[in-house]
C-alpha atoms as a PDB file:
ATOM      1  CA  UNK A   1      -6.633  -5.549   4.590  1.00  0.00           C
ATOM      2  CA  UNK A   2      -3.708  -5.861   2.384  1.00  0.00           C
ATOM      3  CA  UNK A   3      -1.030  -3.319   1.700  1.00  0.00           C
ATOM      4  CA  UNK A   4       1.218  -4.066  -1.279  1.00  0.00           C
ATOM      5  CA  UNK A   5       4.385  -2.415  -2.105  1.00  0.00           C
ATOM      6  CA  UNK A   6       6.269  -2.359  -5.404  1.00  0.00           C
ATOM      7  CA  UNK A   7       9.988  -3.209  -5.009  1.00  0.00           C
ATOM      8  CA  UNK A   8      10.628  -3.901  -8.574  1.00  0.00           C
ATOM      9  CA  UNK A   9      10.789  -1.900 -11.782  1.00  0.00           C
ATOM     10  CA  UNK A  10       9.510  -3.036 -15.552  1.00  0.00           C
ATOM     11  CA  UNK A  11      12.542  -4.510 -17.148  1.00  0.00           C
ATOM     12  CA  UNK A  12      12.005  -7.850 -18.403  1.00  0.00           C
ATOM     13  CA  UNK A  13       8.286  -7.863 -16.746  1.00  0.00           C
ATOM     14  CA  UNK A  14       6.429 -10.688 -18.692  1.00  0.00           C
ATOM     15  CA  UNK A  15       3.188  -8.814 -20.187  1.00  0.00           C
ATOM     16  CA  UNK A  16       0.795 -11.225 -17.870  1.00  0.00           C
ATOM     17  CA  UNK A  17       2.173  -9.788 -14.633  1.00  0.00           C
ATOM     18  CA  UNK A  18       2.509  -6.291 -16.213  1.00  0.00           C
ATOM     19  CA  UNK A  19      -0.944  -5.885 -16.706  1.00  0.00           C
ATOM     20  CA  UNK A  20      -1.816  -7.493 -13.410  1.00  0.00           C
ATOM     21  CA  UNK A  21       0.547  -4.345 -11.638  1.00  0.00           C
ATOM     22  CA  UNK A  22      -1.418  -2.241 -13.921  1.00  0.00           C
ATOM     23  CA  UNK A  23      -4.800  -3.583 -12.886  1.00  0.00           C
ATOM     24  CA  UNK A  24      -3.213  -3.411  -8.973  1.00  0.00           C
ATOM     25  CA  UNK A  25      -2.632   0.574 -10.080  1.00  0.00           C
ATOM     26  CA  UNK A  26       0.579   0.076  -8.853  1.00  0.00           C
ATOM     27  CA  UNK A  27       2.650   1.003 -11.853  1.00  0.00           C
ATOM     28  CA  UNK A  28       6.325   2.363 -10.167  1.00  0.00           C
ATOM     29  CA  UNK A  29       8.282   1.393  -7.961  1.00  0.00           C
ATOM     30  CA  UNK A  30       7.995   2.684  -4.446  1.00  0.00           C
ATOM     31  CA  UNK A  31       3.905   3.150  -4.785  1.00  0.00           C
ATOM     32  CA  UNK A  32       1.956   1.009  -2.110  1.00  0.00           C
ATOM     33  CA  UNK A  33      -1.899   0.578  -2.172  1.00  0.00           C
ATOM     34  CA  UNK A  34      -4.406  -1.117   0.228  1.00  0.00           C
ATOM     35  CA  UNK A  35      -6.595  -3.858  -0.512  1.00  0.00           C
ATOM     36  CA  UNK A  36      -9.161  -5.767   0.704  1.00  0.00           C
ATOM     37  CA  UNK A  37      -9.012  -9.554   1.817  1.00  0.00           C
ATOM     38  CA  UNK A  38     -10.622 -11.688  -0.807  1.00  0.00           C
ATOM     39  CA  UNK A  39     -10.046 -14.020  -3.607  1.00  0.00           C
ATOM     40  CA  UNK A  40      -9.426 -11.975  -6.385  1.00  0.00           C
ATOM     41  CA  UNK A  41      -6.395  -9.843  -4.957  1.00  0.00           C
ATOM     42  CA  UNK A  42      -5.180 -12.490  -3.438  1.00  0.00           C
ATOM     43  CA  UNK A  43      -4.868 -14.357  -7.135  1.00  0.00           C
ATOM     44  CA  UNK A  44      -3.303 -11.394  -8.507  1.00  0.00           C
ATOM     45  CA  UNK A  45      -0.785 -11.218  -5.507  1.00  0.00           C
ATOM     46  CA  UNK A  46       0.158 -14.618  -6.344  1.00  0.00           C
ATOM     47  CA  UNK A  47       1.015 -13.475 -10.001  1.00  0.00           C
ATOM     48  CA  UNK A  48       3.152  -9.941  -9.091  1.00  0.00           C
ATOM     49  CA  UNK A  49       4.932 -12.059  -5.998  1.00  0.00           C
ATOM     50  CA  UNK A  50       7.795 -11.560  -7.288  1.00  0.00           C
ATOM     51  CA  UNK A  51       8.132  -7.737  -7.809  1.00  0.00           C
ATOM     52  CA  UNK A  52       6.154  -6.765  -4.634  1.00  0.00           C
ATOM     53  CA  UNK A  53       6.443  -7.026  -1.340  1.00  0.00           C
ATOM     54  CA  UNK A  54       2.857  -7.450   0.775  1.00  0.00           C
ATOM     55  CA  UNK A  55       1.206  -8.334   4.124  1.00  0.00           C
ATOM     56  CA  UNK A  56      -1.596  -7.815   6.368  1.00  0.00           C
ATOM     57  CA  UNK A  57      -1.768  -3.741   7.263  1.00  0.00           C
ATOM     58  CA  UNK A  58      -2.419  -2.988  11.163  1.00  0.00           C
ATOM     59  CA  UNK A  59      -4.513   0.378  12.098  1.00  0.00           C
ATOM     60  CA  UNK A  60      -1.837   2.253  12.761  1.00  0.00           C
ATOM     61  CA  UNK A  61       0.414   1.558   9.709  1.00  0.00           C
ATOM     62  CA  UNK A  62      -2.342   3.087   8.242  1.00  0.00           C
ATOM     63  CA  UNK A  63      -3.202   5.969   9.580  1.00  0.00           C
ATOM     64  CA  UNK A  64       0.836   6.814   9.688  1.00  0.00           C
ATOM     65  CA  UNK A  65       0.065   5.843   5.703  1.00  0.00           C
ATOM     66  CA  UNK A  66      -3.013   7.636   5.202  1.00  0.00           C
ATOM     67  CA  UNK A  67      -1.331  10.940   7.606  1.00  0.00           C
ATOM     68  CA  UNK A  68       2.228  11.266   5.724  1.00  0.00           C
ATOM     69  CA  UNK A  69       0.928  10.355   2.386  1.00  0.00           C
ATOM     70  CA  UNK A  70      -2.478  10.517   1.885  1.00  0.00           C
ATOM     71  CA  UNK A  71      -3.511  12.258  -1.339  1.00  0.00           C
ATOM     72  CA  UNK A  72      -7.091  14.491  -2.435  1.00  0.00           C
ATOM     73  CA  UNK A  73      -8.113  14.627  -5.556  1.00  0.00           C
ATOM     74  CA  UNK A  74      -5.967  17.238  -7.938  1.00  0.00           C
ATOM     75  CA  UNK A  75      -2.730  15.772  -5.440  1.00  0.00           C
ATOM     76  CA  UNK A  76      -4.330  17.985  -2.581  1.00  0.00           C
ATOM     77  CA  UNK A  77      -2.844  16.500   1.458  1.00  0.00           C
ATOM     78  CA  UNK A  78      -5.222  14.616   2.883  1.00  0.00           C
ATOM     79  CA  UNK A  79      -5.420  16.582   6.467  1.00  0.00           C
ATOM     80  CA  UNK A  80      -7.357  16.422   9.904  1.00  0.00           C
ATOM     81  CA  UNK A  81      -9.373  19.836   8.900  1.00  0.00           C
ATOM     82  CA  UNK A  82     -10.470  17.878   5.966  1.00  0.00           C
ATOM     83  CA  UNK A  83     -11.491  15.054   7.689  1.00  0.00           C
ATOM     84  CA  UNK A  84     -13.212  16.879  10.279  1.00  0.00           C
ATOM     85  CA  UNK A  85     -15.004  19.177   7.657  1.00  0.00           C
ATOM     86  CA  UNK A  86     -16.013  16.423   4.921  1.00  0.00           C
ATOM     87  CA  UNK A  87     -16.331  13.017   6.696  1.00  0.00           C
ATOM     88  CA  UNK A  88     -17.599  12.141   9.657  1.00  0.00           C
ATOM     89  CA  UNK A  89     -14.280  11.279  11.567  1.00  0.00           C
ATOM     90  CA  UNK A  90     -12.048  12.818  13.660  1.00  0.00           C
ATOM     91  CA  UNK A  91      -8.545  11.935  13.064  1.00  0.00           C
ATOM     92  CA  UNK A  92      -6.569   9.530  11.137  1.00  0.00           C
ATOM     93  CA  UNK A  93      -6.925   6.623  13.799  1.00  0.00           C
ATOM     94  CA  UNK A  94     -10.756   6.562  13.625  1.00  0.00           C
ATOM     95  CA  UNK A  95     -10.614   6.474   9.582  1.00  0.00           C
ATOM     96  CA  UNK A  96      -8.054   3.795   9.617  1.00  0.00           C
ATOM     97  CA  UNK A  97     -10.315   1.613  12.350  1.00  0.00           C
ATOM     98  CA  UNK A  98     -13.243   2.627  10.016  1.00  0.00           C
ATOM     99  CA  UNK A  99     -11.275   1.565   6.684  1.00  0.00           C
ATOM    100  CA  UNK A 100     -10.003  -1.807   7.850  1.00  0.00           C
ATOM    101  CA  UNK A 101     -13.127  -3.022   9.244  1.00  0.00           C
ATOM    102  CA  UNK A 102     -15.419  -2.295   6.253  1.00  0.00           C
ATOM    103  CA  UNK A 103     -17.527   0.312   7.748  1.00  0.00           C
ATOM    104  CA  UNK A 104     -15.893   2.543   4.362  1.00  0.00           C
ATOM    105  CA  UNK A 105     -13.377   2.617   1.703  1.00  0.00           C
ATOM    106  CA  UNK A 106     -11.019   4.894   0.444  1.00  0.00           C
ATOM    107  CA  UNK A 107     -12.660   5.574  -2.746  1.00  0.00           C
ATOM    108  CA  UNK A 108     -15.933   6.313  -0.868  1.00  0.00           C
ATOM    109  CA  UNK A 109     -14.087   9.462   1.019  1.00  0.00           C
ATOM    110  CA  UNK A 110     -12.538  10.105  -2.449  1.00  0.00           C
ATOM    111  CA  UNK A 111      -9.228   9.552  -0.952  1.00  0.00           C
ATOM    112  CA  UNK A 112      -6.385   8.007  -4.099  1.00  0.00           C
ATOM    113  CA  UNK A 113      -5.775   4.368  -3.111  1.00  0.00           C
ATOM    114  CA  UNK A 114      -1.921   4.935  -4.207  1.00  0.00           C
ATOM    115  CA  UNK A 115       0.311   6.140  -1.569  1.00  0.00           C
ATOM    116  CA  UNK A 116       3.869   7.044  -3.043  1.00  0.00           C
ATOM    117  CA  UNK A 117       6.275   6.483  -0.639  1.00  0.00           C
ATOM    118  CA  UNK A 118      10.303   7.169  -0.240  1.00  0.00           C
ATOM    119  CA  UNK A 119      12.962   4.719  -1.457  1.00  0.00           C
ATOM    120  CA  UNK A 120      13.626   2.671   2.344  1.00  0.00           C
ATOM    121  CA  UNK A 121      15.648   4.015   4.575  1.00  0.00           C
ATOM    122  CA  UNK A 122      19.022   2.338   5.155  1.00  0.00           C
ATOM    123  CA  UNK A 123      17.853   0.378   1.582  1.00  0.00           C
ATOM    124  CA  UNK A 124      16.957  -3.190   1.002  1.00  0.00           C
ATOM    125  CA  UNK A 125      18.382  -6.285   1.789  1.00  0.00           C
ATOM    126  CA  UNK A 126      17.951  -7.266  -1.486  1.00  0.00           C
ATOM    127  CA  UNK A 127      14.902  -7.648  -4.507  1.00  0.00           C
ATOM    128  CA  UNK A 128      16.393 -10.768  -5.994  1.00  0.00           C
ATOM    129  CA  UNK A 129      14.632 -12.925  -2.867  1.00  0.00           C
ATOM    130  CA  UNK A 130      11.942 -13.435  -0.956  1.00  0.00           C
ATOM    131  CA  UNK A 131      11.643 -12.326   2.534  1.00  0.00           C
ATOM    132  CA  UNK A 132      11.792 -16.189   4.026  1.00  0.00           C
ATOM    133  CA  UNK A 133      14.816 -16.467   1.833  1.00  0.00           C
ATOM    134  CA  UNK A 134      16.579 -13.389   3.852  1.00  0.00           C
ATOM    135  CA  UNK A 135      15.533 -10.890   0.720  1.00  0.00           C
ATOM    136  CA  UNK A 136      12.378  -8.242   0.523  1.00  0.00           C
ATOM    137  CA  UNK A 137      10.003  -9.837  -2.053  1.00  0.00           C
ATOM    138  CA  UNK A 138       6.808 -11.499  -0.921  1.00  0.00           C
ATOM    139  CA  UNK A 139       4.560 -11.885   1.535  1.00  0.00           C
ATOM    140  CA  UNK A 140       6.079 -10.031   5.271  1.00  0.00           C
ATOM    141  CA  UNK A 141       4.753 -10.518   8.750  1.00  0.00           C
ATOM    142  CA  UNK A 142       7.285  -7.325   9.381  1.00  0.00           C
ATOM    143  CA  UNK A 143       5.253  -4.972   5.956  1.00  0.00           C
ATOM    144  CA  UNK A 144       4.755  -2.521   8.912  1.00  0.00           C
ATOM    145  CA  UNK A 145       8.690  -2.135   9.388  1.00  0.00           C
ATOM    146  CA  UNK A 146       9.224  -1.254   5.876  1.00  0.00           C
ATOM    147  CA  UNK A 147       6.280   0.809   5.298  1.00  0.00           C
ATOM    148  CA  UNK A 148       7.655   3.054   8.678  1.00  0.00           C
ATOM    149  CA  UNK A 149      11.002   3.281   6.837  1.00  0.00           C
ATOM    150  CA  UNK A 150       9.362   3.767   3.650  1.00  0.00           C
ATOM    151  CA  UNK A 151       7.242   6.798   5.001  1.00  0.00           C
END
């Protein structure tokens, strides 16, 4: 799994790589969203690498995702007692394991794939370079670092 974050904001976005965000769903800055490992995201990551920031997404950057800022339909919390009630796990470790192995999807529990997260705590290095070139953009062995301060 994939999580991709939005750095960068719509000024001077090039209509190709706007619709691409928009086809992403991630349409502001600061909104992250999970994706599977195949082809076709990874195609449209290569078009938006330059206003997101993305990497591989570990179980428990997950369920810290899917616990502080997991949204229900009509922008209800996504809680325990809701988990426990409507699906058939536990806690947010056991959906997270479930989620990034295939077993289900966050559409299936009705879940919104957009996570909206906080500006980063003690800020960005900077958006005007890639993460190899000492900036944020672009793919990031570290994503779960800036999710945590993103949280």
């Amino acid at each position: 799994m994939f999580a991709i974050v939005r750095l960068r904001g719509e000024l001077n976005v090039r209509p190709g790589i706007k619709s691409t965000l928009a086809m992403l769903h991630i349409h502001r800055v600061n909104h992250c969203i999970v994706v599977k490992e195949d082809a076709h995201y990874q195609g449209m990551i290569q078009k938006v690498k330059d206003y997101v920031a993305w990497g591989k997404i570990d179980d428990d950057t997950l369920a810290l995702l899917l616990e502080k800022r997991g949204r229900l339909s009509a922008n209800r919390r996504l809680t325990e007692q809701f988990l426990k009630e409507n699906t058939s796990y536990g806690s947010f470790q056991e959906l997270a394991r479930a989620i990034t192995s295939g077993a289900t999807s966050l559409k299936d529990l009705e879940i919104k794939p957009i996570f909206r997260l906080h500006p980063a705590r003690k800020g960005l290095k900077t958006i005007k370079k890639t993460a190899q070139q000492g900036g944020d953009l672009g793919f990031r062995t570290d994503l779960a670092d800036l999710i945590k301060r993103m949280r």
